[in-house]
PDB file of N, CA and C in Angstrom:
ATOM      1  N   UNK A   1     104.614  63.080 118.309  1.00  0.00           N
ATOM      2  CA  UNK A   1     103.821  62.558 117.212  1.00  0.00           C
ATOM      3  C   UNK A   1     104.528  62.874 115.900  1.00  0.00           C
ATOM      4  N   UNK A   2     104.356  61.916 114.813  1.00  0.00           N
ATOM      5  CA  UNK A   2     105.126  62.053 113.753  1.00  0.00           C
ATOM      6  C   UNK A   2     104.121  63.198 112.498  1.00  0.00           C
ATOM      7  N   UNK A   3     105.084  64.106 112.191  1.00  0.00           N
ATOM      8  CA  UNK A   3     103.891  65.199 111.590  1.00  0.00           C
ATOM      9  C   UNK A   3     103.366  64.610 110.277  1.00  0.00           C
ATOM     10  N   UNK A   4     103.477  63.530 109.681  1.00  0.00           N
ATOM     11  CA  UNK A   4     102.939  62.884 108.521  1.00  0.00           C
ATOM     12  C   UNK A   4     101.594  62.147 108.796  1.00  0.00           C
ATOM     13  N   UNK A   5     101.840  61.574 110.293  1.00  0.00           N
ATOM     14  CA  UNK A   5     100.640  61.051 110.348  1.00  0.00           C
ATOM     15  C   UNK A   5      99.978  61.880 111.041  1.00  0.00           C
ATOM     16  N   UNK A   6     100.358  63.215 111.915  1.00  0.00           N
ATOM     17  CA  UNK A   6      98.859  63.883 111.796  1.00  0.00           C
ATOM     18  C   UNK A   6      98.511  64.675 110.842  1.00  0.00           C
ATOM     19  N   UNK A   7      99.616  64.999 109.847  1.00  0.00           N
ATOM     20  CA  UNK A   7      98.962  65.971 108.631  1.00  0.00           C
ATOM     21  C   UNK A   7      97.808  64.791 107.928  1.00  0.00           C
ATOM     22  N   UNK A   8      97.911  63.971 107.740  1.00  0.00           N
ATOM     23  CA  UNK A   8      97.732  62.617 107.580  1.00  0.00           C
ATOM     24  C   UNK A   8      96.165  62.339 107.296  1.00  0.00           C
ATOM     25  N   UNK A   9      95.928  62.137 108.935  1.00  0.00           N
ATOM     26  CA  UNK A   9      94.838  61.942 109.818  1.00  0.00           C
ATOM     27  C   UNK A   9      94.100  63.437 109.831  1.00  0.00           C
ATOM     28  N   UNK A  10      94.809  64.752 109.933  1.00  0.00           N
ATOM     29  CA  UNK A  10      93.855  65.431 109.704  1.00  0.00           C
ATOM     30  C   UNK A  10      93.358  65.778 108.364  1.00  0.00           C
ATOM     31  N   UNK A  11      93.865  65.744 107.127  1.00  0.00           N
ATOM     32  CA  UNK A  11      93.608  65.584 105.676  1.00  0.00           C
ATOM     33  C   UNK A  11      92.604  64.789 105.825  1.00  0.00           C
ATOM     34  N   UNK A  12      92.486  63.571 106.342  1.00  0.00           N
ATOM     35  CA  UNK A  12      91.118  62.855 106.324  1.00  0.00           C
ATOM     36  C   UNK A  12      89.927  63.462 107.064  1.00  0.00           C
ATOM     37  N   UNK A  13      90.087  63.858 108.445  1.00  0.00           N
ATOM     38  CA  UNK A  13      88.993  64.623 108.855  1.00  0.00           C
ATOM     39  C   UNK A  13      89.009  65.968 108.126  1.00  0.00           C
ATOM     40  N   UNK A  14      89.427  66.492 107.322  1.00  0.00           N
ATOM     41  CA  UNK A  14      89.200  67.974 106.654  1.00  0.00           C
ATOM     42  C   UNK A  14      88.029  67.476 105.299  1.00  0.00           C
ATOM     43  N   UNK A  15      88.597  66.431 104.625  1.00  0.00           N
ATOM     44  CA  UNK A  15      87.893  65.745 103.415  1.00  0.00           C
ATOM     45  C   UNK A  15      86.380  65.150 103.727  1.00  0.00           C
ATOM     46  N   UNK A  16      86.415  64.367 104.896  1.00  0.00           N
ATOM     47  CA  UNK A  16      84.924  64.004 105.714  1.00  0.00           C
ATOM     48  C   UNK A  16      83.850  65.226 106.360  1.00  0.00           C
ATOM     49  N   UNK A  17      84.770  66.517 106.807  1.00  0.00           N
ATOM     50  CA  UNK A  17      84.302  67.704 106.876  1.00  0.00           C
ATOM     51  C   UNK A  17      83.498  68.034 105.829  1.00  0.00           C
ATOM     52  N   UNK A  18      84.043  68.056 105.173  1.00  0.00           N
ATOM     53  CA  UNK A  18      83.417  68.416 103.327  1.00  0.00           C
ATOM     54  C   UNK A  18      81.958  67.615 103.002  1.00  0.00           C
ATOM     55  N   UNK A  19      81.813  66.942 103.296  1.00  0.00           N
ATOM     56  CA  UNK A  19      80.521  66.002 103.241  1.00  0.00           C
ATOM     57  C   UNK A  19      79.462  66.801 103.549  1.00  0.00           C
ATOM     58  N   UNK A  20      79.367  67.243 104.794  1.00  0.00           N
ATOM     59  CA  UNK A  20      78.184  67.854 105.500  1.00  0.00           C
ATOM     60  C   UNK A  20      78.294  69.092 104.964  1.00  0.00           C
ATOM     61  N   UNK A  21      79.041  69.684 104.659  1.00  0.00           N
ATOM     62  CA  UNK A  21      78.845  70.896 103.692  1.00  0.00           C
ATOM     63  C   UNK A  21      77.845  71.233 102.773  1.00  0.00           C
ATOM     64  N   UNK A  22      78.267  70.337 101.768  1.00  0.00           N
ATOM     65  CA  UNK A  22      77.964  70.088 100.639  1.00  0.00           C
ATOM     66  C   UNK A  22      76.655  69.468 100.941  1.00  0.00           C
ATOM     67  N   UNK A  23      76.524  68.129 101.914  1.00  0.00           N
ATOM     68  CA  UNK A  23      74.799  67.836 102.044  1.00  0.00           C
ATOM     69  C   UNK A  23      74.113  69.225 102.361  1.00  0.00           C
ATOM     70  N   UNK A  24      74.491  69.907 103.427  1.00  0.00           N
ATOM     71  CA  UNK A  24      74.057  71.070 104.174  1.00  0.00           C
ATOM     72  C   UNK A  24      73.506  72.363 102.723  1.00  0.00           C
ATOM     73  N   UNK A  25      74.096  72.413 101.944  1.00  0.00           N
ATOM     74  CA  UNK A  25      74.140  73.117 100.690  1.00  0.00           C
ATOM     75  C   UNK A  25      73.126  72.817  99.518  1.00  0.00           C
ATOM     76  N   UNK A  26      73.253  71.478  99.555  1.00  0.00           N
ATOM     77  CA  UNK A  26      72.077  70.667  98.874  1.00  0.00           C
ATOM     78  C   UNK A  26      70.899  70.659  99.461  1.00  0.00           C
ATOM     79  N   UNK A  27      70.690  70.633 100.642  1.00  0.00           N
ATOM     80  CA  UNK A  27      69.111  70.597 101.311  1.00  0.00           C
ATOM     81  C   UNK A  27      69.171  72.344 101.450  1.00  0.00           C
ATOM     82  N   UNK A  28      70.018  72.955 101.328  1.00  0.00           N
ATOM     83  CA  UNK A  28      69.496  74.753 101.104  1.00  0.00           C
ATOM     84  C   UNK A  28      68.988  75.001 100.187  1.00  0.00           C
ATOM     85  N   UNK A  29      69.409  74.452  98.772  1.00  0.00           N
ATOM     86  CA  UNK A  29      69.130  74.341  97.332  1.00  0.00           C
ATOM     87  C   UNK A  29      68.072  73.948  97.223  1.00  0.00           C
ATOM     88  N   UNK A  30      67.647  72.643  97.759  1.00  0.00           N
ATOM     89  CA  UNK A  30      66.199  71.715  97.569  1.00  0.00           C
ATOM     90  C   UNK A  30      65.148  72.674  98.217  1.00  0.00           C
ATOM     91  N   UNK A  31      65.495  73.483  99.752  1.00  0.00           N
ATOM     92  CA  UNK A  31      64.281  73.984 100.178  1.00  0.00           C
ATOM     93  C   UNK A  31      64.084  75.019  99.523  1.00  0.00           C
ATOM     94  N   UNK A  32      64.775  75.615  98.918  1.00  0.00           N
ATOM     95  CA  UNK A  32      64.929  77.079  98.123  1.00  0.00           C
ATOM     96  C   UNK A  32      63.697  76.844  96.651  1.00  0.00           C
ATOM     97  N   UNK A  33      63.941  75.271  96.353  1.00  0.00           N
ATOM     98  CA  UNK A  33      63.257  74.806  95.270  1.00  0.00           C
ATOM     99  C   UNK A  33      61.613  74.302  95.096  1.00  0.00           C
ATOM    100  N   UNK A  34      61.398  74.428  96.609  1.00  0.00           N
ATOM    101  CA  UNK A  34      60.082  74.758  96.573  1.00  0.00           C
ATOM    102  C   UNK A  34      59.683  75.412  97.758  1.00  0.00           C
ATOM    103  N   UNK A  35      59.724  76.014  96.848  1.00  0.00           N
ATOM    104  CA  UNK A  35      59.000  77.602  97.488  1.00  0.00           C
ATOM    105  C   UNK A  35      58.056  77.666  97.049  1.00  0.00           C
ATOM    106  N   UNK A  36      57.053  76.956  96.628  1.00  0.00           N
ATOM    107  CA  UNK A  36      55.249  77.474  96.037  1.00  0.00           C
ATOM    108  C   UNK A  36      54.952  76.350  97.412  1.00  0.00           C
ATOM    109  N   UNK A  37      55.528  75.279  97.740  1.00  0.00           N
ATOM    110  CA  UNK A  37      54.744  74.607  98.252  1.00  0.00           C
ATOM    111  C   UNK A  37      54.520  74.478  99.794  1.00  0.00           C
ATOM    112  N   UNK A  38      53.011  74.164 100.311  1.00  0.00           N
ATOM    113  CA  UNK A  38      53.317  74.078 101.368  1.00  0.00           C
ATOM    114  C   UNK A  38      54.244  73.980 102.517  1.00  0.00           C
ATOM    115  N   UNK A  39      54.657  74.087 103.787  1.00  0.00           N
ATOM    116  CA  UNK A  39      55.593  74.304 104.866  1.00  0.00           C
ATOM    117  C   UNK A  39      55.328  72.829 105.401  1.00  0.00           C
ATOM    118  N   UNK A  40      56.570  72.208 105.373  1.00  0.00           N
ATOM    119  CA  UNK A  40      56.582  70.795 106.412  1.00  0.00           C
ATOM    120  C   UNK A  40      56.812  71.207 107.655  1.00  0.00           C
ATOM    121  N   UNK A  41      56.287  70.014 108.842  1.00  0.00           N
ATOM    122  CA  UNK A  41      57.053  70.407 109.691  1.00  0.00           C
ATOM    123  C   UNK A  41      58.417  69.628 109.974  1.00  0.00           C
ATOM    124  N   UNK A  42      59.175  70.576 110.415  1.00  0.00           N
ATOM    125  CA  UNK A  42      60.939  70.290 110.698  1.00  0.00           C
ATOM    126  C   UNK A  42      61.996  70.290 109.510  1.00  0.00           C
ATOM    127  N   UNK A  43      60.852  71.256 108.576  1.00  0.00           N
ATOM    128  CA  UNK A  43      61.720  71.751 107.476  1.00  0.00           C
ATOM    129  C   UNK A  43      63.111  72.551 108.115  1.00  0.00           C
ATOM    130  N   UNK A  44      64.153  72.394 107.148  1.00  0.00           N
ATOM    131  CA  UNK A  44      65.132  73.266 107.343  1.00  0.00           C
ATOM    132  C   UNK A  44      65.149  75.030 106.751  1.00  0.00           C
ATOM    133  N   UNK A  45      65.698  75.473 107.459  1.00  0.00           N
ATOM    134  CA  UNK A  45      65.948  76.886 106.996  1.00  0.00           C
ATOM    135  C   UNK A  45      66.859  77.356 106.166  1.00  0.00           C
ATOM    136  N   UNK A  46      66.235  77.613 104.769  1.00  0.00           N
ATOM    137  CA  UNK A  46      67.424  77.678 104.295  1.00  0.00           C
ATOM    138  C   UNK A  46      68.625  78.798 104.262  1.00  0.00           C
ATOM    139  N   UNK A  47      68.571  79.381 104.685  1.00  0.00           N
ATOM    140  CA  UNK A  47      69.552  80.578 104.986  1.00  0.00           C
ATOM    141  C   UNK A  47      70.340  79.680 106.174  1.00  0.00           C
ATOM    142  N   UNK A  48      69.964  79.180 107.541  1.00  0.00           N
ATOM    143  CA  UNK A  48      71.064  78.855 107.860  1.00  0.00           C
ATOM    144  C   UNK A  48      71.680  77.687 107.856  1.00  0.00           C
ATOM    145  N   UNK A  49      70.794  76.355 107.015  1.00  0.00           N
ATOM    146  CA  UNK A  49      72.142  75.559 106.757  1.00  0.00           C
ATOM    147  C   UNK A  49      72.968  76.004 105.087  1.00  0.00           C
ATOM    148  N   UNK A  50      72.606  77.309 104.764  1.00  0.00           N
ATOM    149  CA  UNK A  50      73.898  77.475 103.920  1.00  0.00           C
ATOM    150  C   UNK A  50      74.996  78.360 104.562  1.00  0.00           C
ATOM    151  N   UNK A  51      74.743  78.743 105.540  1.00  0.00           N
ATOM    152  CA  UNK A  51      75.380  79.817 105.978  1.00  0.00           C
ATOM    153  C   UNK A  51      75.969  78.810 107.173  1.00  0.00           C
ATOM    154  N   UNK A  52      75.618  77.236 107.961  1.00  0.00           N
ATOM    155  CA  UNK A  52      76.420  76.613 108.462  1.00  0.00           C
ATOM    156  C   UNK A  52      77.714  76.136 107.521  1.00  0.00           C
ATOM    157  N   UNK A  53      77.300  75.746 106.266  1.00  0.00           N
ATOM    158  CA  UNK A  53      77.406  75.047 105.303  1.00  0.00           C
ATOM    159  C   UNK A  53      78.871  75.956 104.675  1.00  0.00           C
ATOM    160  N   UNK A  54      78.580  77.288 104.422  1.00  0.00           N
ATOM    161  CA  UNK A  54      79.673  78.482 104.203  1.00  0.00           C
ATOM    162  C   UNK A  54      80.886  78.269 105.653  1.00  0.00           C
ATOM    163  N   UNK A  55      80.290  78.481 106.606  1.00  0.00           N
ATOM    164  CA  UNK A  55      81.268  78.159 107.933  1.00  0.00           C
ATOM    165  C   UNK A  55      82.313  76.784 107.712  1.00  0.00           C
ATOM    166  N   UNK A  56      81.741  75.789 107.280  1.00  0.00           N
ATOM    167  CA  UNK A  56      82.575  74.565 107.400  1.00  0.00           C
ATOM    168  C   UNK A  56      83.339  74.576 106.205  1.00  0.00           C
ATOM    169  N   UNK A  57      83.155  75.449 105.036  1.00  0.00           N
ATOM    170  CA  UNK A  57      83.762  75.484 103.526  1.00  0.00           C
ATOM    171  C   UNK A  57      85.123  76.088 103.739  1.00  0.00           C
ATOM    172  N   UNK A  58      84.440  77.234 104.702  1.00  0.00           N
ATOM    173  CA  UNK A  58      85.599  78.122 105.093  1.00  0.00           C
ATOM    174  C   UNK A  58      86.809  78.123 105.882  1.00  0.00           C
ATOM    175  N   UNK A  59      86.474  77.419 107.440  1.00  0.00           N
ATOM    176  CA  UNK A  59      87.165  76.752 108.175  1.00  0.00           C
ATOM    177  C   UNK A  59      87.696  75.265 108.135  1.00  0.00           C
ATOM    178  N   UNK A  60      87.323  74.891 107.365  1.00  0.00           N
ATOM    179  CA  UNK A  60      88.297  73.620 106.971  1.00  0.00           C
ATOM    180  C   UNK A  60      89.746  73.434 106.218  1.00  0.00           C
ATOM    181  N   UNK A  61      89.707  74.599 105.484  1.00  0.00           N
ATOM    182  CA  UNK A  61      91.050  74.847 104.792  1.00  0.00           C
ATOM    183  C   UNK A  61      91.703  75.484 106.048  1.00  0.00           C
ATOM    184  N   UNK A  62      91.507  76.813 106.746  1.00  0.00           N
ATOM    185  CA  UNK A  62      91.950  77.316 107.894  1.00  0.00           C
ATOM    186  C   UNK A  62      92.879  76.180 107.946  1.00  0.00           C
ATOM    187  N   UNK A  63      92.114  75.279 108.631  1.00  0.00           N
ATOM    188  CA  UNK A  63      92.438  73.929 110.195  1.00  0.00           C
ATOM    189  C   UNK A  63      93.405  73.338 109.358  1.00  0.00           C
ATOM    190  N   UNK A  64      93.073  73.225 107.902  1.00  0.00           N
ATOM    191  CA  UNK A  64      94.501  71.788 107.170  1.00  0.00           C
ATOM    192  C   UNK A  64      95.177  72.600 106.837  1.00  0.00           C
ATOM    193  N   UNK A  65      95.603  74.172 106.731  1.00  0.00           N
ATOM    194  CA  UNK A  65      96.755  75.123 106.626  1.00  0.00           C
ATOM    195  C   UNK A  65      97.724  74.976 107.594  1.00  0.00           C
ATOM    196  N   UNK A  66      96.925  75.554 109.128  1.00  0.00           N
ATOM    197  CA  UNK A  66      97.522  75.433 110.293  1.00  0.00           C
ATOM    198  C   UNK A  66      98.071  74.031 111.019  1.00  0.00           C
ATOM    199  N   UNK A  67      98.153  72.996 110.400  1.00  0.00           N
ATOM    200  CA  UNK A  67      98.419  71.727 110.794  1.00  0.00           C
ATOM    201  C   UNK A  67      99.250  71.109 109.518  1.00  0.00           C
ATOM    202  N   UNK A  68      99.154  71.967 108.355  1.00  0.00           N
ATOM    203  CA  UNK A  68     100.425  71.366 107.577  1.00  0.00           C
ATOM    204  C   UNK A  68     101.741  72.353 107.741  1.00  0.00           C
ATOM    205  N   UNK A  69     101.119  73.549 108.377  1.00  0.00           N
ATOM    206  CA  UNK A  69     102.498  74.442 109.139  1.00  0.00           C
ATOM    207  C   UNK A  69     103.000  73.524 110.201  1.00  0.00           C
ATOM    208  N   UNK A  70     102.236  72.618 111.407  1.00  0.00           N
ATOM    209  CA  UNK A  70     102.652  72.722 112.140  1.00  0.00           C
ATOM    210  C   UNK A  70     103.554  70.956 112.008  1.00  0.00           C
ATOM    211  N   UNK A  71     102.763  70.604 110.685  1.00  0.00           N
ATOM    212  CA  UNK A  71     103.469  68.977 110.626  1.00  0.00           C
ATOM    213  C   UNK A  71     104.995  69.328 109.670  1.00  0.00           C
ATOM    214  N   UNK A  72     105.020  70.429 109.131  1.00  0.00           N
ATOM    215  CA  UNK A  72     106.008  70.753 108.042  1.00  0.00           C
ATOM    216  C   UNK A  72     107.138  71.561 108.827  1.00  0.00           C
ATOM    217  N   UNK A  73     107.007  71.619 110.121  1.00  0.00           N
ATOM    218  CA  UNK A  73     107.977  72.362 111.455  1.00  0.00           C
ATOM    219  C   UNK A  73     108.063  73.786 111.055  1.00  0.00           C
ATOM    220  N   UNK A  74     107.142  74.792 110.341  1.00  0.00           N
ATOM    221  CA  UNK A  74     106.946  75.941 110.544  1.00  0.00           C
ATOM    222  C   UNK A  74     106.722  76.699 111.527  1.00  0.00           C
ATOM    223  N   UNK A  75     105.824  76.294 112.006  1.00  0.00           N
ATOM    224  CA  UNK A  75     105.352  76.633 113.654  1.00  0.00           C
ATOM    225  C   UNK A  75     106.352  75.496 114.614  1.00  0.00           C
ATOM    226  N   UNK A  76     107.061  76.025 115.022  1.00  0.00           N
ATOM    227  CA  UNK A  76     107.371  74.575 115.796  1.00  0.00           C
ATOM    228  C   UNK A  76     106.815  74.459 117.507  1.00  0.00           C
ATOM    229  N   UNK A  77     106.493  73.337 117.184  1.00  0.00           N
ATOM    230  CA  UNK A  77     106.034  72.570 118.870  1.00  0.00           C
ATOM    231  C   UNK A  77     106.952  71.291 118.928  1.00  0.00           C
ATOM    232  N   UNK A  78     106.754  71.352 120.100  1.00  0.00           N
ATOM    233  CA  UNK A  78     108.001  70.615 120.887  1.00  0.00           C
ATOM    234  C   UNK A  78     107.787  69.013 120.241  1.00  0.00           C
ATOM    235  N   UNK A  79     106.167  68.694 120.667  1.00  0.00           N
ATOM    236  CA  UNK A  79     106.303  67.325 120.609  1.00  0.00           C
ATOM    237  C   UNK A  79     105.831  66.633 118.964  1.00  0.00           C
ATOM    238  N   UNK A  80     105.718  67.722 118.127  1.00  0.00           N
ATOM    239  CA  UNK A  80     105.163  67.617 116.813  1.00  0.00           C
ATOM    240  C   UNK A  80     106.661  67.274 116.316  1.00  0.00           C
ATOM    241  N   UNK A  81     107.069  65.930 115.446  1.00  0.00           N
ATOM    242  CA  UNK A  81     108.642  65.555 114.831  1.00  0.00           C
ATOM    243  C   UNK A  81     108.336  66.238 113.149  1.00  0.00           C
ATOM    244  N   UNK A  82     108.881  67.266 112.789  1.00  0.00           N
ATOM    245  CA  UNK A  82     108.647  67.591 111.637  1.00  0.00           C
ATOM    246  C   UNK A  82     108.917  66.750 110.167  1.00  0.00           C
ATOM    247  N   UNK A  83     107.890  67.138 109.218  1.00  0.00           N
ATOM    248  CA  UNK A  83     108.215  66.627 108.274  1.00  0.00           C
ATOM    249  C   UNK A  83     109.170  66.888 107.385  1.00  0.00           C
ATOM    250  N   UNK A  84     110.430  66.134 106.734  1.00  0.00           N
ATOM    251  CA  UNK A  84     111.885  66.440 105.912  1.00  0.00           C
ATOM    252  C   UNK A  84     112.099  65.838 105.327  1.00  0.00           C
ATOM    253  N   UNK A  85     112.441  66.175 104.243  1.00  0.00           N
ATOM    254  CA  UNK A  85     112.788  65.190 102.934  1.00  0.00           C
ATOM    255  C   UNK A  85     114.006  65.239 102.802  1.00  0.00           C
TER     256      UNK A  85
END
């Protein structure tokens, strides 16, 4: 595989990652924001979609670190063709 197009392709799933974060963060915020009012049911909790929400903030850079090592032939694997200018 050519390491441009999976640094590529995974840059896009790291950026779409980011979405649910950030929604996940926003509905922590919103339930946090009412707090006088009655309990729905199938409200979310807010402690853990911020704390899912922290997980995906965190591990998404991880994943596009370790895959621009491995598209940039730092790490080398056999069938990964590194990227060279």
């Amino acid at each position: 595989m050519n390491g441009a197009l999976l640094l590529g392709l995974i840059s896009l799933v790291c950026v779409i990652d980011l979405a649910p974060a950030f929604y996940f963060l926003r509905m922590a915020n919103q339930a946090d924001s009412l707090v006088g009012a009655a309990p729905q049911a199938g409200a979310v909790n807010p402690d853990a979609a911020r704390r899912f929400a922290r997980v995906l903030l965190m591990a998404t850079p991880g994943v596009w670190l370790v895959v621009a090592l491995l598209s940039f032939g730092v790490i080398p694997v056999g069938n990964i063709t590194p990227i060279t200018f």
